[in-house]
Protein backbone atom coordinates (compact mmCIF):
# COMPACT_ATOMS: atom_id res chain seq x y z
CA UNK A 1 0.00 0.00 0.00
CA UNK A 2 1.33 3.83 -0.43
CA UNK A 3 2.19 5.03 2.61
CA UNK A 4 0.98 8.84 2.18
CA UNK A 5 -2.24 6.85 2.56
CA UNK A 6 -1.28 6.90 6.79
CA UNK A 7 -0.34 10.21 6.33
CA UNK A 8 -2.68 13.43 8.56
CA UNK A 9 -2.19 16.97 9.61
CA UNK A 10 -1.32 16.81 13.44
CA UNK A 11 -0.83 20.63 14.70
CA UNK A 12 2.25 20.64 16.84
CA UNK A 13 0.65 21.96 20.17
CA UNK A 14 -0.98 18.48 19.91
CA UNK A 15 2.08 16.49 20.83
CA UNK A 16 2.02 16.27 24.71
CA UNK A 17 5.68 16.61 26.73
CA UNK A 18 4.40 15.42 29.42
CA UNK A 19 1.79 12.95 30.73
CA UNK A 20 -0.98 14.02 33.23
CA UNK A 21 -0.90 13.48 36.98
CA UNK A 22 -2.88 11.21 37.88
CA UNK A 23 -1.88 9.03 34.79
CA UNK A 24 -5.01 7.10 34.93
CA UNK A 25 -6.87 10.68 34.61
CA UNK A 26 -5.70 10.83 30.68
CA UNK A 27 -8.69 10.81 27.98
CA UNK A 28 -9.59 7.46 25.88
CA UNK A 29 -11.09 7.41 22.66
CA UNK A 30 -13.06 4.61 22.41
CA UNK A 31 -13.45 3.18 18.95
CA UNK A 32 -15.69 0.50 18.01
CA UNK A 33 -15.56 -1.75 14.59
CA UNK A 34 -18.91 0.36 13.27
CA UNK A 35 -16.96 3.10 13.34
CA UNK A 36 -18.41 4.63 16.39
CA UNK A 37 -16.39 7.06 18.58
CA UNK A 38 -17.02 7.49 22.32
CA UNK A 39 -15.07 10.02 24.90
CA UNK A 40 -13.94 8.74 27.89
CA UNK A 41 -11.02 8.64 30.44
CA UNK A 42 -8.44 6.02 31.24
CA UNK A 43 -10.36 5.53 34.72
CA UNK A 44 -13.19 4.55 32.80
CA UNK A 45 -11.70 1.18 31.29
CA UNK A 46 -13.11 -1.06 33.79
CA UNK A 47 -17.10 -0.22 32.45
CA UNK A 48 -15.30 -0.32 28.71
CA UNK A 49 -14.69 -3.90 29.05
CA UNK A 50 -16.34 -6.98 29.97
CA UNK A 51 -15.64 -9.29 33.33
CA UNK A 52 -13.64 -12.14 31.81
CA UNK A 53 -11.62 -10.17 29.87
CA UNK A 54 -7.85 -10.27 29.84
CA UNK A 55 -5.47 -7.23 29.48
CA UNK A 56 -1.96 -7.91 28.81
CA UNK A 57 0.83 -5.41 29.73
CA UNK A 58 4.67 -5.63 28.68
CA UNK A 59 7.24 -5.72 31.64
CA UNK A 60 10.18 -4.74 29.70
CA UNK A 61 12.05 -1.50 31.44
CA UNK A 62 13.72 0.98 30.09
CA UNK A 63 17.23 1.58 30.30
CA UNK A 64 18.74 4.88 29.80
CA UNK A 65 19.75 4.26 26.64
CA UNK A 66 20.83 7.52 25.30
CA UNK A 67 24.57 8.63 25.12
CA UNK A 68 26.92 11.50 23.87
CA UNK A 69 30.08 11.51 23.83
CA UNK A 70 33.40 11.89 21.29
CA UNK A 71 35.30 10.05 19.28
CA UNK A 72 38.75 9.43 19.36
CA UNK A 73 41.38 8.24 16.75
CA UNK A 74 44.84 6.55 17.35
CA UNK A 75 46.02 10.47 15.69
CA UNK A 76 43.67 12.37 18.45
CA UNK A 77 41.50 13.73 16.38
CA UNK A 78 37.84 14.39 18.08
CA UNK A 79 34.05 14.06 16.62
CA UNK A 80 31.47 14.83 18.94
CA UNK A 81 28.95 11.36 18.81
CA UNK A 82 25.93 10.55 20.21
CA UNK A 83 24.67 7.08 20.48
CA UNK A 84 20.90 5.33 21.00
CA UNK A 85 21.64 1.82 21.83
CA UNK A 86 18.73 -0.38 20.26
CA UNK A 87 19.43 -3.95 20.41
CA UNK A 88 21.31 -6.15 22.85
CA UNK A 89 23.73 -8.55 21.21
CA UNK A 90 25.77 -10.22 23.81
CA UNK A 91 26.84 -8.89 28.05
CA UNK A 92 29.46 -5.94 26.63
CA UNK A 93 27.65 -5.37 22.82
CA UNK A 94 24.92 -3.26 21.71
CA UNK A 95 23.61 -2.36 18.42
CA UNK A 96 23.57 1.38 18.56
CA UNK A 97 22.17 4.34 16.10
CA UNK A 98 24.31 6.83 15.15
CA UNK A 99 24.33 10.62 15.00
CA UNK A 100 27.24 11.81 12.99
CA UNK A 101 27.44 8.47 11.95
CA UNK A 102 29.68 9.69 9.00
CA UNK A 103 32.39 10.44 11.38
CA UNK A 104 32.96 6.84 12.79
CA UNK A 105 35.16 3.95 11.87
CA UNK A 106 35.18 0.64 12.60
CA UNK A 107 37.89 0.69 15.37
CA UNK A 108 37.46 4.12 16.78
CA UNK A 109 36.76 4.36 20.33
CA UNK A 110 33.80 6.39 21.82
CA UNK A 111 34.37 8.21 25.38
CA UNK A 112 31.36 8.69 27.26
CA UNK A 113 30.84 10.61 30.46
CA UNK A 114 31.65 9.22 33.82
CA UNK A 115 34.87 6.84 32.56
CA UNK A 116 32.64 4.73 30.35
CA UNK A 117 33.53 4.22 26.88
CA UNK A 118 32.94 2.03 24.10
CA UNK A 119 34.83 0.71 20.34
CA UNK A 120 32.93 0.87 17.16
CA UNK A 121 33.69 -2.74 15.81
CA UNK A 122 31.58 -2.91 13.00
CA UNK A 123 29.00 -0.76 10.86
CA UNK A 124 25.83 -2.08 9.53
CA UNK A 125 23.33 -2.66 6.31
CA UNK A 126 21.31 -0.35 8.47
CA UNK A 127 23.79 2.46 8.82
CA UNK A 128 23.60 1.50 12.67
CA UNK A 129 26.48 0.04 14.45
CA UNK A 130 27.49 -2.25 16.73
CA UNK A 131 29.44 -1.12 20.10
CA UNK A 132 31.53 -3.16 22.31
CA UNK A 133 31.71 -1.31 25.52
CA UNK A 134 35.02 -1.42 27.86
CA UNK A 135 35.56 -2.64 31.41
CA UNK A 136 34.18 -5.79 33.23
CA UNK A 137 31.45 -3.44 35.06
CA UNK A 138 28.16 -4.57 33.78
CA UNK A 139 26.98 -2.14 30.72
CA UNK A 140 23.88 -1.57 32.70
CA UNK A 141 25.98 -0.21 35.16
CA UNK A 142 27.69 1.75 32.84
CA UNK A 143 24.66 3.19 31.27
CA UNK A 144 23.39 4.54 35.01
CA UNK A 145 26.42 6.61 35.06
CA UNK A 146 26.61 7.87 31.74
CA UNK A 147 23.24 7.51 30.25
CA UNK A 148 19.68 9.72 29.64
CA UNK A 149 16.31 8.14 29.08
CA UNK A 150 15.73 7.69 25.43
CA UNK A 151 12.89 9.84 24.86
CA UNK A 152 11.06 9.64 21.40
CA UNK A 153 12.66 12.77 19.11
CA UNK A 154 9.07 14.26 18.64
CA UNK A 155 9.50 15.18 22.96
CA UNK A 156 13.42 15.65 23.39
CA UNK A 157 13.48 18.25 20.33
CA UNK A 158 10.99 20.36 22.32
CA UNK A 159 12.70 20.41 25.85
CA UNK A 160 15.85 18.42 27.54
CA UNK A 161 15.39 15.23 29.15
CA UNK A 162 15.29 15.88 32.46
CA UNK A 163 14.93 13.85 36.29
CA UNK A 164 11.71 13.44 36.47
CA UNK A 165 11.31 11.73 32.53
CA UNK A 166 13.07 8.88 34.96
CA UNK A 167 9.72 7.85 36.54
CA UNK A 168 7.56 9.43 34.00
CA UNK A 169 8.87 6.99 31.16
CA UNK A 170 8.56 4.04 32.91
CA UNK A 171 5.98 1.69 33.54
CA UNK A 172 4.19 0.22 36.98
CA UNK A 173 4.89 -3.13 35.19
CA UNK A 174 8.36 -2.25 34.22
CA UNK A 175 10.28 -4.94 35.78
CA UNK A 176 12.93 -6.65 33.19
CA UNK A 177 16.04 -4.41 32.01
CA UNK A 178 16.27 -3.99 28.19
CA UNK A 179 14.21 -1.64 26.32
CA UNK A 180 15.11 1.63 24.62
CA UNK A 181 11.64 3.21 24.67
CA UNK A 182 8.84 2.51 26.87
CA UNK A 183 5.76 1.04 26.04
CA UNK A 184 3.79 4.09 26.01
CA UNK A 185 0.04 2.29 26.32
CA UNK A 186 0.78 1.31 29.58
CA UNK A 187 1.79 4.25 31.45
CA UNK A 188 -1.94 5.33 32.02
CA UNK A 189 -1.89 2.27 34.69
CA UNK A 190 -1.95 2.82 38.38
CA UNK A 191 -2.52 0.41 41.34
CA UNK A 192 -6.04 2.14 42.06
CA UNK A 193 -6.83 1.42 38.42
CA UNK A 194 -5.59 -2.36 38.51
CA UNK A 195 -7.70 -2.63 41.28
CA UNK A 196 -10.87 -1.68 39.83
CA UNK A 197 -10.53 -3.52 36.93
CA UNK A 198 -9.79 -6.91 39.27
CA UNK A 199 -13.36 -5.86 41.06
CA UNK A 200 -14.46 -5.76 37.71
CA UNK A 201 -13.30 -8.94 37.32
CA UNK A 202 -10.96 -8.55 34.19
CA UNK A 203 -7.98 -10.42 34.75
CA UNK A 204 -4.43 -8.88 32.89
CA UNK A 205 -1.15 -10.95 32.18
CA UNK A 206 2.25 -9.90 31.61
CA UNK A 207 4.64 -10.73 28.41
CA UNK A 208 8.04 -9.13 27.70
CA UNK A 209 9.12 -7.53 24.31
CA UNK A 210 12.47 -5.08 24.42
CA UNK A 211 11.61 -2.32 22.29
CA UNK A 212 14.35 -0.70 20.47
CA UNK A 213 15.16 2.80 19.04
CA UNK A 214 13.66 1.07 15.41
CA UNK A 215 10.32 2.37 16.83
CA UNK A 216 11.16 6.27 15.83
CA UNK A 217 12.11 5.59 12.80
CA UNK A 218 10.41 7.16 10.33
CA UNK A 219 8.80 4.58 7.35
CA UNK A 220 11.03 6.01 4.03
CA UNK A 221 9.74 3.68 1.69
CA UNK A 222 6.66 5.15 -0.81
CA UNK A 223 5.51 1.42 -0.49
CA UNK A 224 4.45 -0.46 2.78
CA UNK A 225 6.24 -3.40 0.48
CA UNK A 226 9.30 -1.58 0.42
CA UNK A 227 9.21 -0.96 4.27
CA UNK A 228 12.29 -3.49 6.50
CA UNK A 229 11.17 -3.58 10.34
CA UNK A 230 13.78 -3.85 12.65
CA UNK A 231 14.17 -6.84 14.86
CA UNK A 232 12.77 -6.62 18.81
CA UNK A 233 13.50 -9.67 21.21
CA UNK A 234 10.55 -11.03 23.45
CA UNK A 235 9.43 -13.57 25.36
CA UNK A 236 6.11 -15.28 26.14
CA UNK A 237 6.57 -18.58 28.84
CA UNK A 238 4.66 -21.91 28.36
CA UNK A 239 2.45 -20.90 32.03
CA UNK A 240 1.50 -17.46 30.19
CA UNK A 241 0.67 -19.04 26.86
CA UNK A 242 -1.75 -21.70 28.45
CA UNK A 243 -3.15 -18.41 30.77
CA UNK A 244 -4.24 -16.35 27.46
CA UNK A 245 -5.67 -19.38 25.47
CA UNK A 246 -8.30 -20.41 28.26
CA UNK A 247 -9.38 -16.82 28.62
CA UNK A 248 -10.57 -17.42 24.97
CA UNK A 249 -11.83 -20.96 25.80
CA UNK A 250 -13.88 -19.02 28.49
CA UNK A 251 -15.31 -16.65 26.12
CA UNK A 252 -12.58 -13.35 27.15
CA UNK A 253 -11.28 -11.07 25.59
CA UNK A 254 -7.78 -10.22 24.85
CA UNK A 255 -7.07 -6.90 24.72
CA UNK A 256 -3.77 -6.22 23.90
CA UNK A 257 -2.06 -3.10 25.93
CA UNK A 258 0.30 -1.18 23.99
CA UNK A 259 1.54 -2.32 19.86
CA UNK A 260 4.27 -3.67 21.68
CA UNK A 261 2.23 -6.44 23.24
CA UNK A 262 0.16 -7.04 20.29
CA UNK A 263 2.98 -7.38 18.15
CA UNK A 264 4.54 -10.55 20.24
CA UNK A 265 1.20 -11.99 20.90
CA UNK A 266 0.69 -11.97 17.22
CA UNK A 267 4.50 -13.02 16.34
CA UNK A 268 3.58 -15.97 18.89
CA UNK A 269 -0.03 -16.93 17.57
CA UNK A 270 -0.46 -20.20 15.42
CA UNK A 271 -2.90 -19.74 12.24
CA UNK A 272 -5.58 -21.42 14.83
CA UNK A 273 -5.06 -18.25 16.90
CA UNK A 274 -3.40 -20.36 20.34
CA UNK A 275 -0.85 -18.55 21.79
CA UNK A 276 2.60 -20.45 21.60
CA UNK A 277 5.57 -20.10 24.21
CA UNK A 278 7.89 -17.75 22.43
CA UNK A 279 11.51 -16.30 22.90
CA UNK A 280 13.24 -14.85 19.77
CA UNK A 281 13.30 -11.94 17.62
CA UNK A 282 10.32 -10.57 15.63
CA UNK A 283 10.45 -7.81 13.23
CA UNK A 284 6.56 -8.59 12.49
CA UNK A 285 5.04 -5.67 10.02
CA UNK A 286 0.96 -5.41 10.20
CA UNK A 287 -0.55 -3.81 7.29
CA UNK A 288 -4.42 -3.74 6.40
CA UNK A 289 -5.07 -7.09 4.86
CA UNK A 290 -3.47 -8.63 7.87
CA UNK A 291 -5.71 -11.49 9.74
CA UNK A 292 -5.44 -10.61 13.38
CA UNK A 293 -4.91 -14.41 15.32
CA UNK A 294 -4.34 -13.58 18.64
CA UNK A 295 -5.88 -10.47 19.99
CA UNK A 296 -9.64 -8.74 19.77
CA UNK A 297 -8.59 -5.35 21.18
CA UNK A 298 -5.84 -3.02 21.49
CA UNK A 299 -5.60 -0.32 23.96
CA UNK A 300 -2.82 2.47 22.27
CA UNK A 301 -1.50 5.89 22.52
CA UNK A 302 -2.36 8.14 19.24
CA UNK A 303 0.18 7.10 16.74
CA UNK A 304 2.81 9.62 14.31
CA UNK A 305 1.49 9.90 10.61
CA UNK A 306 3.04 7.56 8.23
CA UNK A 307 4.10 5.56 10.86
CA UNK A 308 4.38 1.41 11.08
CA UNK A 309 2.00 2.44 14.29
CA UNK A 310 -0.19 3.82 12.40
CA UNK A 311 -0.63 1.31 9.79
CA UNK A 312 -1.11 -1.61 12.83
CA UNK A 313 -4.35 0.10 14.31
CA UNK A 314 -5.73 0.80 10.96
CA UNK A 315 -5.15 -2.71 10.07
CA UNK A 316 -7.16 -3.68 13.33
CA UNK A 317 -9.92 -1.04 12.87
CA UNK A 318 -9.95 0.32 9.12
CA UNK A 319 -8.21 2.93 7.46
CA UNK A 320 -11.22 5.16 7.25
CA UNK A 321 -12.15 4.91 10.66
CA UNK A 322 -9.07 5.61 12.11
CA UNK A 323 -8.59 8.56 9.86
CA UNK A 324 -12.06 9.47 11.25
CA UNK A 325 -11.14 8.90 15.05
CA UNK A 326 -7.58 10.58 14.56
CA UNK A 327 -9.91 13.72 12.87
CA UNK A 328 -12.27 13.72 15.78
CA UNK A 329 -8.78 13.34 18.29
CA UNK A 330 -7.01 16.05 16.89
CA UNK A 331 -10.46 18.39 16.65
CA UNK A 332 -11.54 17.90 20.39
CA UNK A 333 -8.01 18.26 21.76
CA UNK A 334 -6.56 14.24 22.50
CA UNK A 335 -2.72 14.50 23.45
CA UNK A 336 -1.00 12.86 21.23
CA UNK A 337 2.20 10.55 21.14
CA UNK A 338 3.88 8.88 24.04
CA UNK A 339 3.17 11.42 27.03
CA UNK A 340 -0.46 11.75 25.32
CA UNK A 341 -3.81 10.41 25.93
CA UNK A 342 -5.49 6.36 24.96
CA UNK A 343 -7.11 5.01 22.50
CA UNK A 344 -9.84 1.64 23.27
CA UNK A 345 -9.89 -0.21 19.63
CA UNK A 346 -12.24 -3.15 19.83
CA UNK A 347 -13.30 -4.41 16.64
């Protein structure tokens, strides 16, 4: 499909930079497969859903993945670098996206703040490249020291990353170290929240997918065909997997929270729509025309135009009605992106 097909006029004062406080107090559109459209809040979820239902959440945390430093030659000549790690390869590698890429070699070595520094062994297909960081402390360690929360580009060219983007970009599920950006959908959750929707009795799981820096990148391609996803690691266990499917065998719902989540239930689905135990990669790429296996609803922040995002919740819900909810968003004032309001898409 052409991708200025996902493409809308977002004014700019419609980007939030940062969420609202409470985080369950944040607006939800909610978006039915008629096309209807419904305005509600986060708090509401619990009356938006039905008792059996099953929302599932991804524990990944984020790290602060976001570096400057320089670059130094064997000949001492300097280039200032910065660095957004995106993929873990091994305990001491990371694949990494460059700024002022053009200025680093394979071989150079990258000082960081706070003693930490790192050798550029090897540059991509991708343009991206891979960094072997020094020392025997662990690089999560390292990245404590001399690292900032990764916020999405569409926030951190407004205004600077700061202490408080700390808690604010992380989860109340975060629990396992690896991901570059946070998975936005679940940040409207708070414990007096989970606790209505338990009363309500709609039940939630937890599966873990790393996101990387991939997730910013803009689609470049004029042809969804044309389009190469980068790879994300994640894991579903065999105890989680049996969880989900008897939900279904029950009559729930799953309801997906975040793309992220959808995205590994779907990697993980057979074609008879069981969840399967997973750990791996998956660079899975939903388009309309795709046959949704493993989910019937998606919670989700408001997505950039043109983006892979974008193209996932209009293959849940219809390109038309998304462009008519993202129309009716924008007019009545929705926050958009990852400090922004929620979206309920049940087909």
């Amino acid at each position: 499909m052409r991708v200025d097909l996902f493409d809308f006029e977002l004014p700019p004062e419609r980007i939030a930079l940062r969420p609202v406080s409470p985080r369950d107090a944040a607006r939800m559109l909610c978006v039915s497969g008629d096309g209807g459209l419904a305005d509600a809040h986060v708090l509401d979820l619990p009356t938006r859903l039905r008792a059996g239902d099953c929302l599932v959440f991804n524990d990944t945390k984020v790290i602060p993945a976001q570096l400057e430093g320089a670059r130094r030659t064997f000949k001492g000549d300097e280039a200032r670098i910065g660095a957004t790690l995106h993929k873990r390869i091994d305990l001491r590698r990371w694949q990494a996206f460059i700024r002022n890429a053009k200025r680093l070699r394979a071989g150079d070595r990258i000082e960081f703040p706070a003693d930490v520094s790192a050798i550029a062994q090897e540059r991509l297909e991708d343009g991206s490249f891979i960094l072997n960081f020094e020392g025997d402390e662990p690089v999560e360690l390292l990245l404590e020291r001399a690292g900032q929360m990764p916020l999405p580009p569409y926030i951190a060219g407004k205004r600077p990353t700061d202490a408080q983007d700390r808690s604010d970009y992380q989860t109340m599920f975060a629990e396992k170290e690896g991901a570059v950006a946070a998975p936005t959908a679940s940040l409207h959750f708070t414990p007096r929240l989970m606790a209505a929707l338990a009363e309500a009795g709609i039940g939630h799981e937890t599966l873990t997918l790393h996101v990387g820096a991939g997730t910013f990148l803009p689609v470049k391609a004029d042809d969804t065909d044309a389009h190469k996803m980068h790879s994300e690691w994640g894991q579903i266990d065999a105890a989680t997997a049996a969880r989900l499917n008897a939900v279904r065998v029950k009559g729930g719902r799953i309801i997906a929270v975040g793309t992220t989540s959808l995205r590994l239930l779907e990697s993980a689905a057979s074609e008879d729509g069981l969840v399967q135990p997973f750990e791996g990669d998956t660079a899975i790429f939903i388009t309309p025309g795709y046959r949704f296996k493993a989910i019937d609803g998606l919670m989700t922040n408001f997505h950039l135009p043109k983006s892979t995002l974008f193209m996932l919740v209009s293959a849940l819900m219809g390109l038309e009605t998304m462009q008519a909810a993202y129309a009716h968003a924008i007019e009545t004032g929705y926050r958009f992106y990852s400090y922004g309001d929620s979206s309920l898409l049940i087909p």
